[in-house]
N, C-alpha and C. Protein backbone atom coordinates (compact mmCIF):
# COMPACT_ATOMS: atom_id res chain seq x y z
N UNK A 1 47.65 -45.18 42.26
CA UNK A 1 48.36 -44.01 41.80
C UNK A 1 48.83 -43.14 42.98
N UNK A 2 47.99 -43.07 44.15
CA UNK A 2 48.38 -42.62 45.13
C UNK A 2 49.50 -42.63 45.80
N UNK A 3 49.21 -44.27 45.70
CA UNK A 3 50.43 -44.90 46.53
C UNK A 3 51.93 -44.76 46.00
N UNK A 4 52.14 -44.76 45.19
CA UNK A 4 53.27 -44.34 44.29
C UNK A 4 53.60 -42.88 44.13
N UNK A 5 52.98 -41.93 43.84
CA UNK A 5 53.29 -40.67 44.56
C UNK A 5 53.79 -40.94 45.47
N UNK A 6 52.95 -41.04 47.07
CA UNK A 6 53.39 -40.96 48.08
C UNK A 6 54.84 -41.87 47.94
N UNK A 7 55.26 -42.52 47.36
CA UNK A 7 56.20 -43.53 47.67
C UNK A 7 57.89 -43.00 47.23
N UNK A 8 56.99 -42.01 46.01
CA UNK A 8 58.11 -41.38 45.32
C UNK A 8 58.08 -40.46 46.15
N UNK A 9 57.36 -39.99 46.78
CA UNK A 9 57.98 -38.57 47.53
C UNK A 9 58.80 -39.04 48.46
N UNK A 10 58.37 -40.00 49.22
CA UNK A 10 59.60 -40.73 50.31
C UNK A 10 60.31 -41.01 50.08
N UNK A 11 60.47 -41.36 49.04
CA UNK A 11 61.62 -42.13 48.63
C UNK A 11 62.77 -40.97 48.48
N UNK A 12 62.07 -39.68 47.60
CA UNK A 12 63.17 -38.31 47.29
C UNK A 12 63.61 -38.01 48.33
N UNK A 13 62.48 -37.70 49.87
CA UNK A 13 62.69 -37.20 50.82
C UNK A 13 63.81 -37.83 51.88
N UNK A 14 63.77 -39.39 51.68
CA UNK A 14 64.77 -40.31 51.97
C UNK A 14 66.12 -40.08 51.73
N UNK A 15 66.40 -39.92 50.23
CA UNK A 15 67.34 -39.82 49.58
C UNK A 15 68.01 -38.14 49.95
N UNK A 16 67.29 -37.39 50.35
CA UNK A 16 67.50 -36.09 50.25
C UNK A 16 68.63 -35.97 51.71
N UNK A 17 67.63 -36.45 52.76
CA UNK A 17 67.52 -36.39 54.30
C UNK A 17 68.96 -36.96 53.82
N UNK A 18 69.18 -38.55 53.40
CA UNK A 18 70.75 -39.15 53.82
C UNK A 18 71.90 -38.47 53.28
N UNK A 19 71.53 -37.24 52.41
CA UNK A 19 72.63 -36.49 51.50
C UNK A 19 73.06 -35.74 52.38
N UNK A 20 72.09 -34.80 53.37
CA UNK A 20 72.31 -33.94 54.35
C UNK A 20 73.19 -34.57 55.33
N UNK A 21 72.62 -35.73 55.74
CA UNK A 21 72.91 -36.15 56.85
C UNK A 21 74.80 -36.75 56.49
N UNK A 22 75.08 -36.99 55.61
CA UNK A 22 76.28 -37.55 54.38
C UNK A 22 77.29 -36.57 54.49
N UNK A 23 76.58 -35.55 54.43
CA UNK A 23 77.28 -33.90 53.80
C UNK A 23 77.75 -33.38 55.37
N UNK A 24 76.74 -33.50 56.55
CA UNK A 24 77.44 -32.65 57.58
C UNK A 24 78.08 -34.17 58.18
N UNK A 25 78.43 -35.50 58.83
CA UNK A 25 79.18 -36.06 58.92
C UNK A 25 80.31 -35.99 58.26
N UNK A 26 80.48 -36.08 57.03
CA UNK A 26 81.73 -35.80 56.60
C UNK A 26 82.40 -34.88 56.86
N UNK A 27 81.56 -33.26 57.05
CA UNK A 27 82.26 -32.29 57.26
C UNK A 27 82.54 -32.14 58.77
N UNK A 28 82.28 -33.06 59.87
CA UNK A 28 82.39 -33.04 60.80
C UNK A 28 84.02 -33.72 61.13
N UNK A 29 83.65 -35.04 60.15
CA UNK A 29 84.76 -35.78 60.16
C UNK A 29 85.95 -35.32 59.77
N UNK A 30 86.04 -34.64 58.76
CA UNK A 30 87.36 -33.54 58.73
C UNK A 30 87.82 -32.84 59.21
N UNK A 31 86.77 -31.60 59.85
CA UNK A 31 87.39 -31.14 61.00
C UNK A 31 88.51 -31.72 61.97
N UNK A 32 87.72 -32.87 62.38
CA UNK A 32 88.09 -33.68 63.11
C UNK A 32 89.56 -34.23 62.93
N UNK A 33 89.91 -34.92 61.38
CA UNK A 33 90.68 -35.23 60.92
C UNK A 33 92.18 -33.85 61.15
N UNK A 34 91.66 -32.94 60.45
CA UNK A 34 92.06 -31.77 60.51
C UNK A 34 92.29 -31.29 61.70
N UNK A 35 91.80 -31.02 63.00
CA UNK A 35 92.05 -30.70 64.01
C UNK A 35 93.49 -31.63 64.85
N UNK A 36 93.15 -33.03 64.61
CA UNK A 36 94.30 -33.91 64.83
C UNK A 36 95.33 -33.37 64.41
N UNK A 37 95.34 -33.91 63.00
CA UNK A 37 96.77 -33.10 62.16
C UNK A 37 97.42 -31.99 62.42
N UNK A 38 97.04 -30.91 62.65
CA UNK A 38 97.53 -29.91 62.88
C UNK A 38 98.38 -29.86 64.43
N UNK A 39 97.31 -30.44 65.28
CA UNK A 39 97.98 -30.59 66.75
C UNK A 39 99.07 -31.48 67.00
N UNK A 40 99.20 -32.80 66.07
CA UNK A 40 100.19 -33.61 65.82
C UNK A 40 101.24 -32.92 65.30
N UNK A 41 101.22 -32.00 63.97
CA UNK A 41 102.21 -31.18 63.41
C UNK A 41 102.49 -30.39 64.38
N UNK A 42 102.10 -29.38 65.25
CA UNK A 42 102.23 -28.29 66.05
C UNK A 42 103.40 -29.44 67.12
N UNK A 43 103.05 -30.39 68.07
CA UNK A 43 103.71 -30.82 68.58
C UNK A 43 105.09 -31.61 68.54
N UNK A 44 104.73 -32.07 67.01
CA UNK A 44 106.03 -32.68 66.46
C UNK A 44 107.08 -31.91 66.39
N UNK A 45 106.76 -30.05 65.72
CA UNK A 45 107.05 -29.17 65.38
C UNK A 45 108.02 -29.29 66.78
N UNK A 46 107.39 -28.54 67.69
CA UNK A 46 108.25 -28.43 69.26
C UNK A 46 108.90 -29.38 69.65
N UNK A 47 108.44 -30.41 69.39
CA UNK A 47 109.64 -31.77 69.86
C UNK A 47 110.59 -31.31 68.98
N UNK A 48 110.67 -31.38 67.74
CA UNK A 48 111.94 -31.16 66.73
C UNK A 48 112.81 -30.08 67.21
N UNK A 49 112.09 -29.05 67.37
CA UNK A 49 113.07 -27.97 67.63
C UNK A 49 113.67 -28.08 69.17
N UNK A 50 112.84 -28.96 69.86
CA UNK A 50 113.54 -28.85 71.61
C UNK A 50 114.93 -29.99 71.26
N UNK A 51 114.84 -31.02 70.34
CA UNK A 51 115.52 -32.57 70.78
C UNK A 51 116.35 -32.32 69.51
N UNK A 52 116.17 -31.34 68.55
CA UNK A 52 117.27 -31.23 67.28
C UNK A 52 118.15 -29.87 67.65
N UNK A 53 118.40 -29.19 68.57
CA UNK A 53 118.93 -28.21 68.82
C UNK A 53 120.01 -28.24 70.16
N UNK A 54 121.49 -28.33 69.12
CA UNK A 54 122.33 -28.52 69.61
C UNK A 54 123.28 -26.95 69.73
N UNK A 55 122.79 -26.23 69.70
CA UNK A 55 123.54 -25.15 70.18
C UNK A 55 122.60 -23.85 70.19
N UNK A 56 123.44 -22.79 70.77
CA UNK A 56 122.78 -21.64 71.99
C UNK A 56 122.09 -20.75 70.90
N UNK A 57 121.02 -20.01 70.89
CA UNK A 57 119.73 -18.70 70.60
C UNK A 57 120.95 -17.73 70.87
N UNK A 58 121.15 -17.34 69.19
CA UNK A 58 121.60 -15.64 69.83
C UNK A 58 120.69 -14.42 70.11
N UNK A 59 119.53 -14.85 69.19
CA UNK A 59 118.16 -14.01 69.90
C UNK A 59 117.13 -14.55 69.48
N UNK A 60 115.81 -13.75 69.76
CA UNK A 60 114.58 -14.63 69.90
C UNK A 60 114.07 -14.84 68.32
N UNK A 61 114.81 -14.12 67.06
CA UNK A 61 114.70 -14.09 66.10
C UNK A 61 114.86 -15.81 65.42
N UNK A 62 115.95 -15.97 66.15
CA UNK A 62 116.56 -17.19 65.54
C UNK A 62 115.68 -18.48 66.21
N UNK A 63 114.98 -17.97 67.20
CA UNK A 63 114.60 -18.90 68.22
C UNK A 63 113.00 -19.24 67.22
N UNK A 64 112.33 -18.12 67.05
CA UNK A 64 111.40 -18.17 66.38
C UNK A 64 111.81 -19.36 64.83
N UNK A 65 112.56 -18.80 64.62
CA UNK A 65 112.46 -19.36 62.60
C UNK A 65 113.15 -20.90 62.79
N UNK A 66 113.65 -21.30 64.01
CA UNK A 66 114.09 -22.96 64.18
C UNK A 66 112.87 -23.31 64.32
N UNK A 67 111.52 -22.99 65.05
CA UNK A 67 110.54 -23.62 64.92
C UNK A 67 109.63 -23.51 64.34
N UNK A 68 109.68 -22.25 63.03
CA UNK A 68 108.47 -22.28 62.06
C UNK A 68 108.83 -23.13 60.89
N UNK A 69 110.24 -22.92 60.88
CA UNK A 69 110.59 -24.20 60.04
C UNK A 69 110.32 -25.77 60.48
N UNK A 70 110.74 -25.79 61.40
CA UNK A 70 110.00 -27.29 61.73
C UNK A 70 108.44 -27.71 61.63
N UNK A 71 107.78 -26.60 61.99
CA UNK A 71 106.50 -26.61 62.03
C UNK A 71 105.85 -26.83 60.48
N UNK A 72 106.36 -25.69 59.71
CA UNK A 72 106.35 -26.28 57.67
C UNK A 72 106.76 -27.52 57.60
N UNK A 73 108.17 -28.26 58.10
CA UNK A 73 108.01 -29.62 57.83
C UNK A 73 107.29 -30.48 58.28
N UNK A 74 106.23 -30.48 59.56
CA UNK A 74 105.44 -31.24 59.93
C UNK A 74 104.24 -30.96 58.56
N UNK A 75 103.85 -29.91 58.61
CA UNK A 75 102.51 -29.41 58.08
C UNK A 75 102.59 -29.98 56.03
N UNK A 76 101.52 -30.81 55.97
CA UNK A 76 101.72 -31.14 54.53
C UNK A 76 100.10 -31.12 54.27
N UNK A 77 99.90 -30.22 54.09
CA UNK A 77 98.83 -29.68 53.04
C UNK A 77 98.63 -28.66 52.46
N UNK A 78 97.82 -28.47 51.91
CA UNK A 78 97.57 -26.91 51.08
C UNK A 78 96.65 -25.81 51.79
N UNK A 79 96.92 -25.78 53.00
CA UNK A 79 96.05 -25.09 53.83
C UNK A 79 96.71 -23.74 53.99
N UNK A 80 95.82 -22.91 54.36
CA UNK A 80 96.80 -21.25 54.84
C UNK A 80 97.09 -21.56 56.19
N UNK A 81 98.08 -21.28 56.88
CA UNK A 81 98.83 -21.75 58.31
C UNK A 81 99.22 -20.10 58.54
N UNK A 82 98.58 -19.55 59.80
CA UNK A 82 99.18 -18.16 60.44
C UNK A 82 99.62 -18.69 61.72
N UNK A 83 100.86 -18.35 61.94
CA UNK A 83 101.31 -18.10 63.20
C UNK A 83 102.00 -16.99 63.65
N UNK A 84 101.22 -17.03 65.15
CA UNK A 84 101.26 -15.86 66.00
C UNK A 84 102.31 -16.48 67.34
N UNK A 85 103.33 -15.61 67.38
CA UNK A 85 103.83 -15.72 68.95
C UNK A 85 103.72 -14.59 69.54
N UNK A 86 102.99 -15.22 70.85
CA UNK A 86 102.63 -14.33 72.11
C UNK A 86 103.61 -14.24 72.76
N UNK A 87 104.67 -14.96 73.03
CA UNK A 87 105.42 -14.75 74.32
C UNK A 87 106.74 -15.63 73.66
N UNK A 88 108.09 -14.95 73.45
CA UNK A 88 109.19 -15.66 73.20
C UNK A 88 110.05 -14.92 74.54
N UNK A 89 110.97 -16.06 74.79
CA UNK A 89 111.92 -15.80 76.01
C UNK A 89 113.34 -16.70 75.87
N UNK A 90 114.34 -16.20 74.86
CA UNK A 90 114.83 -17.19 74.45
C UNK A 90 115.57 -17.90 75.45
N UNK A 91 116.06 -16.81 75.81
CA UNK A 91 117.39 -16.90 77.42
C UNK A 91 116.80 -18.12 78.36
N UNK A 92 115.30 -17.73 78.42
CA UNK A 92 114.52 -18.93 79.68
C UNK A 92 114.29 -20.41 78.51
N UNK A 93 114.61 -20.18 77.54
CA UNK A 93 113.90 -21.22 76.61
C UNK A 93 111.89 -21.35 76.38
N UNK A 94 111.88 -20.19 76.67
CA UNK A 94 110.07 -20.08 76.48
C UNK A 94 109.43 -19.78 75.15
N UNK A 95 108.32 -20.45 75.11
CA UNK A 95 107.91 -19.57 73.98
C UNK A 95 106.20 -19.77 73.78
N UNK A 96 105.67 -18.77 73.63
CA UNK A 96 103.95 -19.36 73.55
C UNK A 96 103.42 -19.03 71.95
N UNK A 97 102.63 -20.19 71.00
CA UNK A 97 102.43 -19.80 70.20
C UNK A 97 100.96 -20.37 69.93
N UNK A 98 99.83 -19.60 68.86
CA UNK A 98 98.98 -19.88 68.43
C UNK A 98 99.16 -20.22 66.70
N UNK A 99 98.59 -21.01 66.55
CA UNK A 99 99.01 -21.71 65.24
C UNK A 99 97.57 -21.64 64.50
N UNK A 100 96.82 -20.86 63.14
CA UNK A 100 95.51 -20.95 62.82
C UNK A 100 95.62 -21.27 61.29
N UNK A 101 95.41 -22.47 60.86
CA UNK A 101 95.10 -22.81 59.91
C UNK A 101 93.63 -22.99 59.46
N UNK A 102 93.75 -22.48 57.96
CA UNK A 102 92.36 -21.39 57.13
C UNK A 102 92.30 -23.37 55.96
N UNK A 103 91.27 -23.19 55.98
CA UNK A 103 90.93 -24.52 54.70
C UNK A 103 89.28 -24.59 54.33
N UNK A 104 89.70 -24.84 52.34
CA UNK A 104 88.36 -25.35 52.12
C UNK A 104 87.50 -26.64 52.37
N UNK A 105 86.34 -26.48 52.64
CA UNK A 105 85.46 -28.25 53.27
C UNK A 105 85.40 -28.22 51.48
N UNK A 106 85.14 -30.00 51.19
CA UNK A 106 84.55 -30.27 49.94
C UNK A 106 83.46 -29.56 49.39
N UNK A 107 82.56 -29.31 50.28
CA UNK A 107 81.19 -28.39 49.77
C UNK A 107 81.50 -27.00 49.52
N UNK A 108 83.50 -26.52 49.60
CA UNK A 108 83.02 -25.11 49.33
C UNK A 108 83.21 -23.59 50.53
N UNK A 109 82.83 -24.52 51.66
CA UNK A 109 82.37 -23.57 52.80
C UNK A 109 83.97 -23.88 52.93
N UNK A 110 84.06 -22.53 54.02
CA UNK A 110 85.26 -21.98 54.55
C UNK A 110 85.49 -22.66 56.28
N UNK A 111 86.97 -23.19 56.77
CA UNK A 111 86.75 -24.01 57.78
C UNK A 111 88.39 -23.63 58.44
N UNK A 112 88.35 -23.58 59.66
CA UNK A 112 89.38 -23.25 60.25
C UNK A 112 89.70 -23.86 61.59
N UNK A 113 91.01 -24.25 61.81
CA UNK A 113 91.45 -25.50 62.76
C UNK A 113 92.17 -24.22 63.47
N UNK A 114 92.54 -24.29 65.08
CA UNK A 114 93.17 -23.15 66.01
C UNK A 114 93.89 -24.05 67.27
N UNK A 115 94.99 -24.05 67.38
CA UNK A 115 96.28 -25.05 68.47
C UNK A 115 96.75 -23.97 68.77
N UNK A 116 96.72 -24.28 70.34
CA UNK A 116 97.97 -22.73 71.15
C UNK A 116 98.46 -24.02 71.84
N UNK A 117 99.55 -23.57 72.45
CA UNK A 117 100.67 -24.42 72.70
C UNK A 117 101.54 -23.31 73.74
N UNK A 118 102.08 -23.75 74.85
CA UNK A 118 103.35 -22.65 75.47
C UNK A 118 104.50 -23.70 75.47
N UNK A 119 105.74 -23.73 75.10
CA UNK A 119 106.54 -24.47 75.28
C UNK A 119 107.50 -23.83 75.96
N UNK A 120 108.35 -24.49 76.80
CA UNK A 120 109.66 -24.88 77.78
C UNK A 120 110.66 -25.70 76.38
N UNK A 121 111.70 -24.75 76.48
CA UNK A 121 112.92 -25.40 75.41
C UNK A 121 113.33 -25.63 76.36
N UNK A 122 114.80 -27.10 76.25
CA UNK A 122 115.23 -27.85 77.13
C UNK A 122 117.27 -26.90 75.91
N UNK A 123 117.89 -25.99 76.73
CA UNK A 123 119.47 -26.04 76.14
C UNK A 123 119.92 -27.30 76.53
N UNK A 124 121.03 -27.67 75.07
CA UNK A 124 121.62 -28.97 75.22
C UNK A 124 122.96 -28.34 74.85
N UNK A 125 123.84 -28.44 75.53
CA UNK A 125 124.91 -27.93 75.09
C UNK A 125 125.70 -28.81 74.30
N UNK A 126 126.67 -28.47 74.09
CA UNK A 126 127.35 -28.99 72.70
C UNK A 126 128.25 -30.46 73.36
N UNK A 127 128.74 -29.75 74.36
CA UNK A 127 129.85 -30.77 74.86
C UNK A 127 129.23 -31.88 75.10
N UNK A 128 127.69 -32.13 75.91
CA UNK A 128 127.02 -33.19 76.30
C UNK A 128 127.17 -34.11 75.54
N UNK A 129 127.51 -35.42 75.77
CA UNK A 129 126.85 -36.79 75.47
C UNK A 129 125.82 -37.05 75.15
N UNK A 130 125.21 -37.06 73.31
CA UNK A 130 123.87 -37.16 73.48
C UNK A 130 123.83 -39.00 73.11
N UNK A 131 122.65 -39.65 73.19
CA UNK A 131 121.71 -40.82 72.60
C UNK A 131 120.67 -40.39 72.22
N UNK A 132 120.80 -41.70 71.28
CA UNK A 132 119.63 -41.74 70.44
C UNK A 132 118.31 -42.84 70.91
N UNK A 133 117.42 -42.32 71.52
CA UNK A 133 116.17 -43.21 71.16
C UNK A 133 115.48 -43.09 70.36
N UNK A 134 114.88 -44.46 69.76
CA UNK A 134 114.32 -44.60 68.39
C UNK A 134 112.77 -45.47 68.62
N UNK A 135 111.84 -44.97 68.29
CA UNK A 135 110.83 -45.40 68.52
C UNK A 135 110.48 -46.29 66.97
N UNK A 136 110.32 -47.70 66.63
CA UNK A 136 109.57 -48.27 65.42
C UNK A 136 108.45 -48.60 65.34
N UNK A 137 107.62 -48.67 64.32
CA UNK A 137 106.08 -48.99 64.22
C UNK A 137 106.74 -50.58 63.69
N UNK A 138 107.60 -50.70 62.83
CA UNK A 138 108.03 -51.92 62.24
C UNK A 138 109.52 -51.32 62.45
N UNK A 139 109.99 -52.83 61.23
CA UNK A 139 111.61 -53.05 61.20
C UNK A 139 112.41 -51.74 60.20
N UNK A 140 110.93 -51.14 59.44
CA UNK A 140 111.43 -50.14 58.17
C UNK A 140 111.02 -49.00 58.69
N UNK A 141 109.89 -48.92 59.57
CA UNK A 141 109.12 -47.66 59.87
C UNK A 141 109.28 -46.82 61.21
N UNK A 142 110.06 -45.81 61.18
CA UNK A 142 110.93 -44.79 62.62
C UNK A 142 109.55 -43.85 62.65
N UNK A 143 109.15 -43.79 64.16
CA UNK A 143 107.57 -43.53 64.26
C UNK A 143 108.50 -42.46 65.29
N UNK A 144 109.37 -42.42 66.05
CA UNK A 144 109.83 -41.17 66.85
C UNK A 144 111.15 -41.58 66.96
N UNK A 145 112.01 -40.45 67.17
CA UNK A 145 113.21 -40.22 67.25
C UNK A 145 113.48 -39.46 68.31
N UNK A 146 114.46 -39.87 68.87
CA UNK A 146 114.46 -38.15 69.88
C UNK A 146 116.66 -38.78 70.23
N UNK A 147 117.11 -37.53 70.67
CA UNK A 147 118.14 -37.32 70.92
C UNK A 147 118.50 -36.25 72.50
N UNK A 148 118.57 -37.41 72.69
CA UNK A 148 118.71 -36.98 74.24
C UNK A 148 120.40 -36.84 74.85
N UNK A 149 120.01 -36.02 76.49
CA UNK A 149 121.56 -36.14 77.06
C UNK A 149 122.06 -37.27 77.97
N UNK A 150 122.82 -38.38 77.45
CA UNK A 150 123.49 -39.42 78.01
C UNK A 150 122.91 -39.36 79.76
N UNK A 151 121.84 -40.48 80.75
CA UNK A 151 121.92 -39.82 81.70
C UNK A 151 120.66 -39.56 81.98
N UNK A 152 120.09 -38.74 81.13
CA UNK A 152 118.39 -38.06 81.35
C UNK A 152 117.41 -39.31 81.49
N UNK A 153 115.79 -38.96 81.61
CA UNK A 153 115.07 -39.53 81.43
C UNK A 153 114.74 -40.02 80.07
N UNK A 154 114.47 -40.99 79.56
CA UNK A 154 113.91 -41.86 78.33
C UNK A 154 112.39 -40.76 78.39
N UNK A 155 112.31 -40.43 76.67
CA UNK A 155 111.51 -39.80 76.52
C UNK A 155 110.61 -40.84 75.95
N UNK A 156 109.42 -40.59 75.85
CA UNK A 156 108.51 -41.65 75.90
C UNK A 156 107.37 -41.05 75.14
N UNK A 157 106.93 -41.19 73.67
CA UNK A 157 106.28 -40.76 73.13
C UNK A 157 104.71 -41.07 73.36
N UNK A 158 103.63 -40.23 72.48
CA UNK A 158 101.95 -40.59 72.58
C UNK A 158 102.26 -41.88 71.99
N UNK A 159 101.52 -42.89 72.51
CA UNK A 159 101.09 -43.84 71.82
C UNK A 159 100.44 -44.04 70.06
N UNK A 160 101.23 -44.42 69.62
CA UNK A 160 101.03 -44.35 67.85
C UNK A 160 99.41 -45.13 67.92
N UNK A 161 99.05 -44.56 66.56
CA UNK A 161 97.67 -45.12 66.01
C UNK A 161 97.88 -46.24 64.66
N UNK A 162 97.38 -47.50 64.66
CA UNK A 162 97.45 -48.23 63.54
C UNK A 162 95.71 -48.71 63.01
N UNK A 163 95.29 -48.07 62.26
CA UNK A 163 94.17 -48.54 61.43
C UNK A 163 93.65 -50.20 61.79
N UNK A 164 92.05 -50.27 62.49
CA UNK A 164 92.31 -51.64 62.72
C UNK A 164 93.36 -52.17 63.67
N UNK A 165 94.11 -51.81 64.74
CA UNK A 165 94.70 -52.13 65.90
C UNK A 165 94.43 -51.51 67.01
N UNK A 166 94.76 -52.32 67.89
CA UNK A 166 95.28 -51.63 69.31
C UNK A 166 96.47 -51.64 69.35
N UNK A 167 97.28 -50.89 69.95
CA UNK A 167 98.52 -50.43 70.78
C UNK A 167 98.16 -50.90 71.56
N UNK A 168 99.31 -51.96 72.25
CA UNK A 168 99.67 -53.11 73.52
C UNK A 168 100.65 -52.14 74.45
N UNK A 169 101.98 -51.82 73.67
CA UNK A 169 102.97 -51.09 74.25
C UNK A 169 104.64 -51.29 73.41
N UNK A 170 105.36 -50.82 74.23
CA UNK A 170 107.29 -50.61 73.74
C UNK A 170 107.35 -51.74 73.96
N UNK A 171 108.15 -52.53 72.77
CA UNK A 171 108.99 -53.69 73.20
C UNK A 171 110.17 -53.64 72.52
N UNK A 172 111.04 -55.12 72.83
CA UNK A 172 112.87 -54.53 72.45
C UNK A 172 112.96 -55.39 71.43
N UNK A 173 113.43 -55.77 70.83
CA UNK A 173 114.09 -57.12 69.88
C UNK A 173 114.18 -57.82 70.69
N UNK A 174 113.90 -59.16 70.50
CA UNK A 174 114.26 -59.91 71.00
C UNK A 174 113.89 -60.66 72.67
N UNK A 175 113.22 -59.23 72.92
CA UNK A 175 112.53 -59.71 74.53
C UNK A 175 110.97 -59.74 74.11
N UNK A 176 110.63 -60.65 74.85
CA UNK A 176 108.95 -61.32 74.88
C UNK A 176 107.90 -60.36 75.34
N UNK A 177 108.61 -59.30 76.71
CA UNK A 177 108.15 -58.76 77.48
C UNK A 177 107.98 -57.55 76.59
N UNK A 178 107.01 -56.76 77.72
CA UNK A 178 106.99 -55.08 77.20
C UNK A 178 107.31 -53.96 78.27
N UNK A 179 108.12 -53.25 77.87
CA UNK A 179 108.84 -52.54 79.07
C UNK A 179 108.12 -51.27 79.39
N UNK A 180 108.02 -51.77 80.79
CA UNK A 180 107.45 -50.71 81.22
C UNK A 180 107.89 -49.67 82.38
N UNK A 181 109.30 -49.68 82.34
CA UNK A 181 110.05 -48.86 83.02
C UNK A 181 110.94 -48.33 82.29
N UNK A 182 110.98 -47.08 81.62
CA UNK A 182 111.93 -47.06 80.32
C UNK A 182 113.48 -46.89 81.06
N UNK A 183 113.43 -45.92 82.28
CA UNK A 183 114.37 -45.78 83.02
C UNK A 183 115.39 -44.26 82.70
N UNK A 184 116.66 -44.47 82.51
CA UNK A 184 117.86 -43.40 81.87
C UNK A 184 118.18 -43.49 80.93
N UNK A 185 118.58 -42.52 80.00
CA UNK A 185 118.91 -43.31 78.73
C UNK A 185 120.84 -43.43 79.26
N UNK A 186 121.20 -44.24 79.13
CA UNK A 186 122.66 -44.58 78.91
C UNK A 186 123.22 -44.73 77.53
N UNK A 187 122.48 -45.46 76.78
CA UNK A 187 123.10 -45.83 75.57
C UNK A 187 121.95 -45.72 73.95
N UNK A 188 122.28 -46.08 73.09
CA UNK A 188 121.44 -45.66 71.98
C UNK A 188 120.48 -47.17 72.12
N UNK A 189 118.71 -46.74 71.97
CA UNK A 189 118.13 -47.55 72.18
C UNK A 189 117.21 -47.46 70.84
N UNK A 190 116.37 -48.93 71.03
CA UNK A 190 115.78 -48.64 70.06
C UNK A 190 114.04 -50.27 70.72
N UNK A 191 113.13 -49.02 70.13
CA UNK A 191 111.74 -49.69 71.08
C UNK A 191 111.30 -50.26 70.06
N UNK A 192 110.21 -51.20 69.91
CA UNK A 192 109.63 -51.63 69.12
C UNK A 192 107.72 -51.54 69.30
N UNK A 193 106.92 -50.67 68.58
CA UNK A 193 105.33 -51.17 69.02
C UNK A 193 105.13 -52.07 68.96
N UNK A 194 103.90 -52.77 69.50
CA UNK A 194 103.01 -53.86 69.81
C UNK A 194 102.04 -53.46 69.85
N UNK A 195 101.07 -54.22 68.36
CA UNK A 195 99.78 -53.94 68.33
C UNK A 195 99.32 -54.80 68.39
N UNK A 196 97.83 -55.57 68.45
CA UNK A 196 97.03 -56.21 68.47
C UNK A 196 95.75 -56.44 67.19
């Protein structure tokens, strides 16, 4: 009879311990999850507004709302999102911002993700020659885009994540190799990943 007590108590205490232990991993893991996301959105955000902006800031008003809008289209959840700019400079193309998104954990508790960022806008004037580089995960799937000035450096994105892979590197259609000199852009390109 003893033994069974004792067995049932371990057993609860077992069961108890792996709930805890269940409950703060997960909530670790979201963060986590969550902390990504947001910094991915925040940066996508600034790429969009540096590489989709084809004409001049009449003031810092306008400069601001091209990139909170981009920043809403990165951001897809139901989270509260405050942003603060510290420092806009449209004339220099500057701008420093803190980005604080508010969210509930499954258990309830209150949890909050925080990305500051200073960005350098790149003016593209109108007349320029732009290209297009196109980054694919596949033949259907456009993993980066960017629009550059005929001439410049090949912009060269973070390395994408595939579930279960490694990332090898850029490759082209049709070539075996993987390039690892992207070079100028001259003409409209288009890369292909390589995973493993």
């Amino acid at each position: 009879m003893k033994q069974m007590v004792y067995g049932i108590v371990t057993a609860t205490m077992v069961v108890i311990t792996m709930g805890i232990v269940m409950a703060v991993v997960g909530k670790m893991n979201r963060k986590s999850d969550l902390d990504n996301a947001l910094s991915v959105a925040v940066e996508d955000a600034v790429e969009s507004t540096m590489n989709q902006k084809t004409y001049t800031c009449q003031n810092y008003m306008e400069f601001i709302a091209d990139f909170t809008q981009n920043l809403l289209l990165q951001i897809s959840n139901d989270s509260d999102i405050e942003v603060s700019i510290a420092k806009v400079d449209y004339e220099k193309g500057l701008m420093s911002v803190k980005v604080t998104e508010t969210f509930t954990h499954p258990n309830g508790n209150e949890g909050k993700n925080e990305c500051e960022t200073t960005v350098v806008f790149e003016q593209v004037s109108t007349d320029a020659e732009l290209v297009t580089i196109s980054y694919q995960l596949d033949a259907d799937t456009t993993y980066k885009e960017y629009q550059i000035t005929k001439g410049d450096d090949v912009i060269v994105p973070k390395d994408p994540l595939q579930e279960g892979k490694n990332f090898v590197g850029w490759g082209m259609e049709g070539c075996k190799d993987m390039v690892t000199d992207f070079g100028k852009a001259n003409e409209d390109m288009t890369y292909i990943a390589v995973f493993q």
